[in-house]
C-alpha atoms as a PDB file:
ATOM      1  CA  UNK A   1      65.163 -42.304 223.719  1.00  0.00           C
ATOM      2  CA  UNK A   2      63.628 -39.719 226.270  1.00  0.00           C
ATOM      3  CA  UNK A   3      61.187 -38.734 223.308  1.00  0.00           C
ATOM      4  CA  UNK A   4      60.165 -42.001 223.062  1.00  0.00           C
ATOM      5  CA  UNK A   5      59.416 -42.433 226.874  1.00  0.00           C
ATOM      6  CA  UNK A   6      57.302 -39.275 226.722  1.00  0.00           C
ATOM      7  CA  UNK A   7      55.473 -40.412 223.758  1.00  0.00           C
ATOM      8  CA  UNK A   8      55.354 -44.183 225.538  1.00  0.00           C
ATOM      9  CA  UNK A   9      53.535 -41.962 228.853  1.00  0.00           C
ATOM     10  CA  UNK A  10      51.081 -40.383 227.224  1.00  0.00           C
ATOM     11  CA  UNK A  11      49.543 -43.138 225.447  1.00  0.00           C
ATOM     12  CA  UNK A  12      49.190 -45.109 228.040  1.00  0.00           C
ATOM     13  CA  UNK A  13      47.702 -42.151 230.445  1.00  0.00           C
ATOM     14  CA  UNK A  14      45.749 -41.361 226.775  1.00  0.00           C
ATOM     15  CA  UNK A  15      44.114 -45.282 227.623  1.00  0.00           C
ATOM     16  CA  UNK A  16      44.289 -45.285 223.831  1.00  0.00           C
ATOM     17  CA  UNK A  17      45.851 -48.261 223.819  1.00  0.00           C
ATOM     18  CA  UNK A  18      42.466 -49.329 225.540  1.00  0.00           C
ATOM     19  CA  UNK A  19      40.535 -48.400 223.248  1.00  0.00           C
ATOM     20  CA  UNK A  20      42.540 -50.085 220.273  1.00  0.00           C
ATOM     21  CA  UNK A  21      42.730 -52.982 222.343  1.00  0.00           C
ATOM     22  CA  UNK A  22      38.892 -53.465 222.392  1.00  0.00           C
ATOM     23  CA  UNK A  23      38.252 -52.482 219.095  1.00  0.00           C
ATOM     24  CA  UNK A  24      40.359 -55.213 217.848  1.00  0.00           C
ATOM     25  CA  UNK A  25      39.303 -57.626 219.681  1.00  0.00           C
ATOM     26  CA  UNK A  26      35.733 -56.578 219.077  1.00  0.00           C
ATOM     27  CA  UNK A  27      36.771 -57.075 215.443  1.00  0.00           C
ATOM     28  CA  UNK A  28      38.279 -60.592 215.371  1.00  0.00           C
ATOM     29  CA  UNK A  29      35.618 -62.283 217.887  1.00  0.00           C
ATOM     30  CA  UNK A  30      33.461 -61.377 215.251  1.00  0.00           C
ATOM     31  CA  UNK A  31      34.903 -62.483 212.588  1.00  0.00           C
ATOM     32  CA  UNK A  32      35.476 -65.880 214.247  1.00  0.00           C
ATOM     33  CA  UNK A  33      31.895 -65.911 215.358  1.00  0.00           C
ATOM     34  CA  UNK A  34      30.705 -65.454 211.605  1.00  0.00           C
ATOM     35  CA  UNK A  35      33.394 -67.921 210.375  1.00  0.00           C
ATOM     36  CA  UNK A  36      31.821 -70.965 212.628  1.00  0.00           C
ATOM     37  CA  UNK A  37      28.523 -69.876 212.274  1.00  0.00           C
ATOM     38  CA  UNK A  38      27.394 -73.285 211.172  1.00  0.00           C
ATOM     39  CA  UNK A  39      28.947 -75.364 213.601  1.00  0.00           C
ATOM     40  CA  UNK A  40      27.209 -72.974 216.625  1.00  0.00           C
ATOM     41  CA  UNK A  41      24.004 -72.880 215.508  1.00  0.00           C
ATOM     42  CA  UNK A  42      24.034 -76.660 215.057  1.00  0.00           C
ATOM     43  CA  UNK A  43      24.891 -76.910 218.929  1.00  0.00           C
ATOM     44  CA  UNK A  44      21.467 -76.375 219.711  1.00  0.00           C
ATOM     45  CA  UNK A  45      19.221 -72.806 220.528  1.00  0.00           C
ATOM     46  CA  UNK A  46      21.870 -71.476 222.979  1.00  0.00           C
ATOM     47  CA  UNK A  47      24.626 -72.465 220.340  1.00  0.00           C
ATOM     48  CA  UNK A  48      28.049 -74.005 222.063  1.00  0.00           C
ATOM     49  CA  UNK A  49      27.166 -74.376 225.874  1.00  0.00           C
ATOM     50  CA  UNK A  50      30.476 -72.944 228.144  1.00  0.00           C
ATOM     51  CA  UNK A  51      28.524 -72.924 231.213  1.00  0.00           C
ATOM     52  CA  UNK A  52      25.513 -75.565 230.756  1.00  0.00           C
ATOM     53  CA  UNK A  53      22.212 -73.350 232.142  1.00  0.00           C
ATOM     54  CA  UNK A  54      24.435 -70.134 232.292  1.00  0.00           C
ATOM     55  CA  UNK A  55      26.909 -68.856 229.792  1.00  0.00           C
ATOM     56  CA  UNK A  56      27.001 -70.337 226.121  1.00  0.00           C
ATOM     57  CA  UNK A  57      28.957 -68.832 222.429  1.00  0.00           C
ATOM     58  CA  UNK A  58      25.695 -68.055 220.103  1.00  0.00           C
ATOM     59  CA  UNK A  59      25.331 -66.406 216.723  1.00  0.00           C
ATOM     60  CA  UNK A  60      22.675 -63.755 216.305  1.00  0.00           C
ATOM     61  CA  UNK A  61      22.517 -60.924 214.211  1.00  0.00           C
ATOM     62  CA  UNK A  62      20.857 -57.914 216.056  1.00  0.00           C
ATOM     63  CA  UNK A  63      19.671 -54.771 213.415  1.00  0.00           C
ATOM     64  CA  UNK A  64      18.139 -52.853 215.949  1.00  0.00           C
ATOM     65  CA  UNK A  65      20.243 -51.145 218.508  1.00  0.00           C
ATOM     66  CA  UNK A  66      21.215 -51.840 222.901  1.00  0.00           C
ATOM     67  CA  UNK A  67      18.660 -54.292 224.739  1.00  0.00           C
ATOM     68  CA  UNK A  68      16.044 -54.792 220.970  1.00  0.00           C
ATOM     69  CA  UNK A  69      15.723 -50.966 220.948  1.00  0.00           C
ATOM     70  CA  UNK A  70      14.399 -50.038 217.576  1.00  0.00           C
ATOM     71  CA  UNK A  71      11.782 -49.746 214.582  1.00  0.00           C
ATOM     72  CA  UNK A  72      10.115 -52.436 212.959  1.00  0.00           C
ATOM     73  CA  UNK A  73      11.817 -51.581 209.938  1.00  0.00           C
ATOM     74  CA  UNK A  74      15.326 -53.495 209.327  1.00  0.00           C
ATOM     75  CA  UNK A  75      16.457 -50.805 206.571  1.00  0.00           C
ATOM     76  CA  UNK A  76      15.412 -47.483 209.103  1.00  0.00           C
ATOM     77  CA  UNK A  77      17.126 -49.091 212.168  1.00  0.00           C
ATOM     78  CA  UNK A  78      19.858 -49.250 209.665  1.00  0.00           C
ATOM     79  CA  UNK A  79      20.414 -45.753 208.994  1.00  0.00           C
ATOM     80  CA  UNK A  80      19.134 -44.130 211.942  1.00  0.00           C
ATOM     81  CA  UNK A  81      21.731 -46.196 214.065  1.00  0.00           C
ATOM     82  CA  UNK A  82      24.695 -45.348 211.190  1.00  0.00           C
ATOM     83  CA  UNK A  83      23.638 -41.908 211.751  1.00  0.00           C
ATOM     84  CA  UNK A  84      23.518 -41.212 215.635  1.00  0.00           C
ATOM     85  CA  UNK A  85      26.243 -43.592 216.011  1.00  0.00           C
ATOM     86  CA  UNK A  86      28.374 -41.342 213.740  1.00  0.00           C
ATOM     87  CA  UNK A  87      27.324 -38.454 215.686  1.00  0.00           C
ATOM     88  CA  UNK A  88      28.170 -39.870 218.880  1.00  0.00           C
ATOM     89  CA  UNK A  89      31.543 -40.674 217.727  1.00  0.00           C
ATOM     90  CA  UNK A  90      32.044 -37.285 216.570  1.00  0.00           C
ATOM     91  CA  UNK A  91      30.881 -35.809 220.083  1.00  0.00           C
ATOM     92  CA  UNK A  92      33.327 -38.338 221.532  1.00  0.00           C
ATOM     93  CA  UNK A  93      36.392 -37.512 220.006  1.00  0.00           C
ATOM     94  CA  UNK A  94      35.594 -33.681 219.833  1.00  0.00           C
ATOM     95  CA  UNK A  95      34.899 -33.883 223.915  1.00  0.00           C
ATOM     96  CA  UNK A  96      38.516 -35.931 224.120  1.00  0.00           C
ATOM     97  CA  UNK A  97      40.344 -33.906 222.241  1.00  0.00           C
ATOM     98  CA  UNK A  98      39.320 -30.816 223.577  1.00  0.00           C
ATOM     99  CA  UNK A  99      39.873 -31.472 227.262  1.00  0.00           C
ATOM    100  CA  UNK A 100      42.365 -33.865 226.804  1.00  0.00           C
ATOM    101  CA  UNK A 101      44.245 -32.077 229.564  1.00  0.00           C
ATOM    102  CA  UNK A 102      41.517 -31.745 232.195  1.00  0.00           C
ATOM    103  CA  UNK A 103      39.686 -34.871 231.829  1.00  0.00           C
ATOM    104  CA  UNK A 104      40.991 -37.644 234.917  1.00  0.00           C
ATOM    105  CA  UNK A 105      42.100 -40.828 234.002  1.00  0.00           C
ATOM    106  CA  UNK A 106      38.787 -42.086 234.667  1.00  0.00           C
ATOM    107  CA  UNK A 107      36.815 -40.332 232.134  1.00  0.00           C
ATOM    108  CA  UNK A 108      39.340 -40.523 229.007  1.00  0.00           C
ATOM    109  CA  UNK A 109      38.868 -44.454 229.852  1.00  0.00           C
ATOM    110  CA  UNK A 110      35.095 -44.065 230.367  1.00  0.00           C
ATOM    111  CA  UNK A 111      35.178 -42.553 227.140  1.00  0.00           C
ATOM    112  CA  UNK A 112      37.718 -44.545 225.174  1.00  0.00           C
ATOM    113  CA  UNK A 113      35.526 -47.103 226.153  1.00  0.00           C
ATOM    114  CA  UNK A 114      32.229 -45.904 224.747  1.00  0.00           C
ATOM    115  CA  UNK A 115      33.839 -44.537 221.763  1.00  0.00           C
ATOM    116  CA  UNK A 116      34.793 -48.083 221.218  1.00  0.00           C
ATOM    117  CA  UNK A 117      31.577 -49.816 221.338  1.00  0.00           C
ATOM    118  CA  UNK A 118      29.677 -47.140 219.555  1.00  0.00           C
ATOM    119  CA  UNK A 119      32.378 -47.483 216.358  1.00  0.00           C
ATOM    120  CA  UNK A 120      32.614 -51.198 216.506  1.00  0.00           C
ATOM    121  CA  UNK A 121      29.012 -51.474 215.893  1.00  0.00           C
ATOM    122  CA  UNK A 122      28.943 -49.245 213.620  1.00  0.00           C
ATOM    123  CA  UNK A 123      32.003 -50.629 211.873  1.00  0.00           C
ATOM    124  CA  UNK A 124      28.940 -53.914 211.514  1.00  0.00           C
ATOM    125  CA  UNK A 125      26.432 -51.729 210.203  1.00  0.00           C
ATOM    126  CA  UNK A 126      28.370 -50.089 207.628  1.00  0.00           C
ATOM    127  CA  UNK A 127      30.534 -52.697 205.866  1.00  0.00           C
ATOM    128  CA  UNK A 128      28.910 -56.286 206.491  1.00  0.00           C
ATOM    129  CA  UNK A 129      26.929 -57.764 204.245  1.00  0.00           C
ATOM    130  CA  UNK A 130      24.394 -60.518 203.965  1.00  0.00           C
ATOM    131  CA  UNK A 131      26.059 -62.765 202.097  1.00  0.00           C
ATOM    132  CA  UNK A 132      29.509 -62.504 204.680  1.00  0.00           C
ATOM    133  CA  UNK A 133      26.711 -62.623 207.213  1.00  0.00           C
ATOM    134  CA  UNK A 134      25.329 -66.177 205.483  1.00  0.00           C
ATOM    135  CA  UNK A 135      21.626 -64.531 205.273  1.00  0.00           C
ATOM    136  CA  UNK A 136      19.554 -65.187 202.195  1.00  0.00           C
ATOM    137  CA  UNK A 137      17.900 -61.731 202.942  1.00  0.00           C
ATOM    138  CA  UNK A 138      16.972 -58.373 205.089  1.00  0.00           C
ATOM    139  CA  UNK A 139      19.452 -55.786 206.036  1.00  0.00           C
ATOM    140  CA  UNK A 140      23.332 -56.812 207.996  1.00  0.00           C
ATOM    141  CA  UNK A 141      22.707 -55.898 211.617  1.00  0.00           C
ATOM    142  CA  UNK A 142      25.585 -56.393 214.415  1.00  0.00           C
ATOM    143  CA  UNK A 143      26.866 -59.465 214.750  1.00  0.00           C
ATOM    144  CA  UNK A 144      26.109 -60.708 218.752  1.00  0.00           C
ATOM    145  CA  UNK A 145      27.564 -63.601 220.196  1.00  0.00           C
ATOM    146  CA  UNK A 146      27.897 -63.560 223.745  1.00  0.00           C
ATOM    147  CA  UNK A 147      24.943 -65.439 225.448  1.00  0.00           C
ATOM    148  CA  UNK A 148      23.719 -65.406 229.106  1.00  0.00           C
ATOM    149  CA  UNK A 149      21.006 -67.416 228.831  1.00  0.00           C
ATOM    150  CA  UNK A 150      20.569 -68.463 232.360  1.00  0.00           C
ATOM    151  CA  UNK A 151      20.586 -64.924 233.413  1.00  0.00           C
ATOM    152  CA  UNK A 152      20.010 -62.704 230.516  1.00  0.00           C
ATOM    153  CA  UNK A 153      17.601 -62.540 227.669  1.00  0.00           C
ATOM    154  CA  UNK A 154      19.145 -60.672 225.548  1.00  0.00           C
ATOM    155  CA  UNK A 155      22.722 -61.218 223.398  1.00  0.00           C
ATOM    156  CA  UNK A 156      25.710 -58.735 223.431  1.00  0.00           C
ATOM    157  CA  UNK A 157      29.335 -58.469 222.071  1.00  0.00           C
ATOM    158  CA  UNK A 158      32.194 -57.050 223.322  1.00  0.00           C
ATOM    159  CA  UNK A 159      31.027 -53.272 221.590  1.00  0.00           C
ATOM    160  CA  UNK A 160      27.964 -53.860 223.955  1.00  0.00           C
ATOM    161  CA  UNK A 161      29.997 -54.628 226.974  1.00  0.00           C
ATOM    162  CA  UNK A 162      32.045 -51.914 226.591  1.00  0.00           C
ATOM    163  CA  UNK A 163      29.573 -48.929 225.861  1.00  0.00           C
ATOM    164  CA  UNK A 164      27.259 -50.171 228.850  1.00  0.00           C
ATOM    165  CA  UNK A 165      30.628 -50.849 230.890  1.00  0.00           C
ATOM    166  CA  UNK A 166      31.819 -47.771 230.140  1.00  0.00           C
ATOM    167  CA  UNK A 167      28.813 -45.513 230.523  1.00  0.00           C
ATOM    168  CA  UNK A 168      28.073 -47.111 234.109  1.00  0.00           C
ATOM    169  CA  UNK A 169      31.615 -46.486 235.411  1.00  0.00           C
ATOM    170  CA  UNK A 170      31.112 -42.809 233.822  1.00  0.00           C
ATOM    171  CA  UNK A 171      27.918 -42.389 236.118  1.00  0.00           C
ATOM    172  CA  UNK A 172      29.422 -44.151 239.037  1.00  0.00           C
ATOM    173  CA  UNK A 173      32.450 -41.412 239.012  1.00  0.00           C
ATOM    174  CA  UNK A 174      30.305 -38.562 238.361  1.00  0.00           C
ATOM    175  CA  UNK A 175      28.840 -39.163 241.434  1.00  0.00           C
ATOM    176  CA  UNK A 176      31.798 -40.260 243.408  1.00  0.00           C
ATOM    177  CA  UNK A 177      33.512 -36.609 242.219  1.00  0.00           C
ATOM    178  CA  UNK A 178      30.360 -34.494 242.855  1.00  0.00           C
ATOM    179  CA  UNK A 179      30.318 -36.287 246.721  1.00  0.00           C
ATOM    180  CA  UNK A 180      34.383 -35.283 247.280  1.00  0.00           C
ATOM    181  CA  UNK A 181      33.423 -31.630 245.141  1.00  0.00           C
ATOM    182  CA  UNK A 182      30.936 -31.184 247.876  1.00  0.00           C
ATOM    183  CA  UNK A 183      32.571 -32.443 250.325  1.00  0.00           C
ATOM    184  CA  UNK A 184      35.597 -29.992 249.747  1.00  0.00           C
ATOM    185  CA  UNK A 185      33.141 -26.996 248.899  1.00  0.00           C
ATOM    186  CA  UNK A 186      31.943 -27.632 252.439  1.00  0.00           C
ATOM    187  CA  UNK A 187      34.590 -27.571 254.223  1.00  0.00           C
ATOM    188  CA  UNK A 188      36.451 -24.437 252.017  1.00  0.00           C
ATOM    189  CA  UNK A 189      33.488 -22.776 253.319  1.00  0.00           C
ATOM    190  CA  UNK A 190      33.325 -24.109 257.113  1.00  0.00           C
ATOM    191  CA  UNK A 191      37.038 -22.867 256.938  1.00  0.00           C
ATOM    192  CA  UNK A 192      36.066 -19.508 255.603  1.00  0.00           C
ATOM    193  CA  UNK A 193      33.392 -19.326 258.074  1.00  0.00           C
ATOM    194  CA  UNK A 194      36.455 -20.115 261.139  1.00  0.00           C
ATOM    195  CA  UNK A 195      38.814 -17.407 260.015  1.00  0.00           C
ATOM    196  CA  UNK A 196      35.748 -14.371 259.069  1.00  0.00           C
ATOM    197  CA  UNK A 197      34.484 -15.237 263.089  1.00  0.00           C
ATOM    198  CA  UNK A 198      38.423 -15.258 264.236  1.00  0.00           C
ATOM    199  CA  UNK A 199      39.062 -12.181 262.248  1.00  0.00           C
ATOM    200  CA  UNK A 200      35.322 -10.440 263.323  1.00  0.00           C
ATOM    201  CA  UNK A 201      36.569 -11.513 266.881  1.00  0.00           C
ATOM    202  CA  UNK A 202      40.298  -9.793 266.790  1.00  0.00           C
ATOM    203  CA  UNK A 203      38.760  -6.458 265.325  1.00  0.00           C
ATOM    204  CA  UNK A 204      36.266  -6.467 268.170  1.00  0.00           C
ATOM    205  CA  UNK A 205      38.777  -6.629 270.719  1.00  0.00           C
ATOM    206  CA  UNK A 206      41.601  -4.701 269.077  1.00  0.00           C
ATOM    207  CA  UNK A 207      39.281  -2.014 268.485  1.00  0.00           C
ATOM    208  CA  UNK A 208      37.973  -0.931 272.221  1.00  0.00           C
ATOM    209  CA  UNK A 209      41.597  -0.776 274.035  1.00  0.00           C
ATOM    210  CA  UNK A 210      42.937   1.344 271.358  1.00  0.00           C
ATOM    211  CA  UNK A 211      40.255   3.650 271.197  1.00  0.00           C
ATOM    212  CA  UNK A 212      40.847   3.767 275.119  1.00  0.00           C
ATOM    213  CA  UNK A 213      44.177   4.483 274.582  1.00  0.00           C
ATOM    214  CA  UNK A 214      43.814   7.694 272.089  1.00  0.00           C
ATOM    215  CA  UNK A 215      41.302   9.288 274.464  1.00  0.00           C
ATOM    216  CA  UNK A 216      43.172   8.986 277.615  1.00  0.00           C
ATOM    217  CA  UNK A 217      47.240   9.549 276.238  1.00  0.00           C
ATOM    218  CA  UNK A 218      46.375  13.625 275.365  1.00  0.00           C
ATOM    219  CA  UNK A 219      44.171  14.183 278.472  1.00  0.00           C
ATOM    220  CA  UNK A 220      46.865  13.303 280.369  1.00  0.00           C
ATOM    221  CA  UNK A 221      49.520  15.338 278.379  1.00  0.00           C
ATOM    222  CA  UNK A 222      47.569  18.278 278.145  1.00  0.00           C
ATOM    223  CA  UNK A 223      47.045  18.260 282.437  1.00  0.00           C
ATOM    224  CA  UNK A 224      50.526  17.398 282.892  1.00  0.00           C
ATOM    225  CA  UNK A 225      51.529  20.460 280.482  1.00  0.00           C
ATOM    226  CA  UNK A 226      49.199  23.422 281.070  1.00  0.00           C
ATOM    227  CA  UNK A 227      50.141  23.856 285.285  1.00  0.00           C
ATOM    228  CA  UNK A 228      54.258  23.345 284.527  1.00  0.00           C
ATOM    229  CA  UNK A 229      54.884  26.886 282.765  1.00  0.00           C
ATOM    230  CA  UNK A 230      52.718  29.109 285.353  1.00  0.00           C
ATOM    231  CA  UNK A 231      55.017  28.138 288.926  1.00  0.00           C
ATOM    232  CA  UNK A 232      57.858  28.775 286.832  1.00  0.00           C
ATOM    233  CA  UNK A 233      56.607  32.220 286.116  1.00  0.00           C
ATOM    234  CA  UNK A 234      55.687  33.027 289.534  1.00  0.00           C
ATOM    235  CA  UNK A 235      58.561  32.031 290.895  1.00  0.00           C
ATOM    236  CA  UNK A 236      60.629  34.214 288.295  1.00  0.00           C
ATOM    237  CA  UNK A 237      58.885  36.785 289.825  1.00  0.00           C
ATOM    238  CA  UNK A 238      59.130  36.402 293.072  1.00  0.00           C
ATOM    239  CA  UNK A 239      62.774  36.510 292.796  1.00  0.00           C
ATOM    240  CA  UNK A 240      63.298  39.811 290.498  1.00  0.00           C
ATOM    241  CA  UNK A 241      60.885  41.563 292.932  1.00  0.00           C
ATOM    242  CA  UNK A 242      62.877  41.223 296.486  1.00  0.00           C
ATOM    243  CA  UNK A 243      66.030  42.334 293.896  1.00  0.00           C
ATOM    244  CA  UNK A 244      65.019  45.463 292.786  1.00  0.00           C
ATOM    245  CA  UNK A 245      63.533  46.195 296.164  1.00  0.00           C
ATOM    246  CA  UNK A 246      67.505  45.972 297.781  1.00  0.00           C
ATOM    247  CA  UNK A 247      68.637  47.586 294.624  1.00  0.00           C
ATOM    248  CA  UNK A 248      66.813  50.918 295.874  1.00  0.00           C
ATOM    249  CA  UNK A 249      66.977  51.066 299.819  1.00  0.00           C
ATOM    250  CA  UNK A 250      70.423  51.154 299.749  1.00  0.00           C
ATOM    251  CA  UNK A 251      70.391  54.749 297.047  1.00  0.00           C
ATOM    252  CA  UNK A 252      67.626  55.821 300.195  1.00  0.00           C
ATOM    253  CA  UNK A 253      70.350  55.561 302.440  1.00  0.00           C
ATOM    254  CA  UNK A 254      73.074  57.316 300.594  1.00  0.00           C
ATOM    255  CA  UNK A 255      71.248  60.073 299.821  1.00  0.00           C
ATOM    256  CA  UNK A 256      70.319  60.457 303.938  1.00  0.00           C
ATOM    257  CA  UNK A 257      74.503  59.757 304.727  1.00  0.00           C
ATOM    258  CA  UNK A 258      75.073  63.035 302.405  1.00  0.00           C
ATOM    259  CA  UNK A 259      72.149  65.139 303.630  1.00  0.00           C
ATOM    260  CA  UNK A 260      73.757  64.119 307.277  1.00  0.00           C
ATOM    261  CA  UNK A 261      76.913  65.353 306.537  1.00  0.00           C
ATOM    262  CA  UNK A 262      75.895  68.488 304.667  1.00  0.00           C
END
């Protein structure tokens, strides 16, 4: 049970589930799109109206790639899209797999959802055909339904929606991180800045008092030291002197008692 809440975490901090979630129902749209695709193009140019002027369910099919980019040639848009499309994918999942571990829950979305569009487009390219497609000729292209007419010119899908969603949010929090990374640079280095000035500013004034200190402490020992030992001396002198002196007088008057007598 506990392995199955860990697995149960990471896919939904993978945003996997995202991506699987889009794809599918990138996939079945689609499919009902191409299924009806009689009774919305009899509706009229902008197919089944939702929002009359704004937002209506049409059935296109696009072979060249984002916004009408492309060559005039059906069969070159073909390949060249199944090609970098294939490549991007690759990239993707390489770039996800790699640094699964460092990449924020905001990128492996951002990417997820990219990933997404780029294969469910491609999933078009590669395995529709014209006659599932109901066109008596040309290449299969992507299959675009989504129309916002009143606003829009051109017509997407949900593999549209979700590279251009994706790669805008990717941009957005690019930015957004590079602002904070500066931000925090900034003040790492303000705060660096603080503690070299406090630390410049301690060594400046703990340096001068205990220089003063080292050249003053022995000048005063050394006075204090050299006059002690000489009074002593003198004085040591002074008092052996007036001994020996009292030592002899009295032998001086001894020797005058016995001369006296003799």
């Amino acid at each position: 049970m506990d392995k199955f809440k860990d697995y149960a975490k990471w896919f939904y901090k993978s945003f996997i589930w995202l991506g699987l979630l889009l794809l599918i129902i990138d996939i079945v749209t689609k499919n009902v799109i191409i299924a009806n695709r009689t009774y919305i193009l009899a509706q009229g140019d902008h197919g089944i109206d939702l929002i009359p002027g704004f937002l209506a369910i049409n059935y296109t099919i696009n072979n060249n790639a984002a916004f009408g980019l492309g060559t005039t040639s059906e069969l070159a848009n073909r390949i060249l899209y199944i090609v970098f499309a294939s490549i991007a994918c690759i990239v993707l999942i390489f770039v996800y797999v790699k640094f699964f571990k460092r990449l924020g829950k905001m990128y492996k979305a951002c990417i997820m959802m990219i990933l997404v569009g780029a294969l469910g487009n491609l999933i078009d390219r590669t395995f529709f055909t014209t006659s599932y497609l109901g066109m008596t000729g040309g290449q299969p292209g992507v299959v675009d339904w989504i129309d916002f007419y009143g606003i829009w010119p051109y017509i997407f899908n949900i593999a549209d929606s979700a590279i251009v969603i994706g790669t805008i949010l990717l941009i957005v929090w690019l930015i957004v991180e590079e602002i904070r990374d500066s931000k925090k640079r900034n003040a790492v280095t303000l705060k660096k800045d603080v503690v070299e000035a406090k630390i410049a500013a301690q060594e400046v004034k703990g340096v001068e008092p205990v220089e003063e200190v080292k050249e003053v402490e022995p000048v005063e020992e050394v006075k204090e030291a050299e006059p002690l030992p000489t009074p002593v001396k003198e004085e040591k002198k002074e008092e052996v002197k007036p001994v020996k002196k009292t030592n002899k007088t009295p032998s001086k008057s001894a020797k005058t008692q016995k001369n006296s007598k003799k």
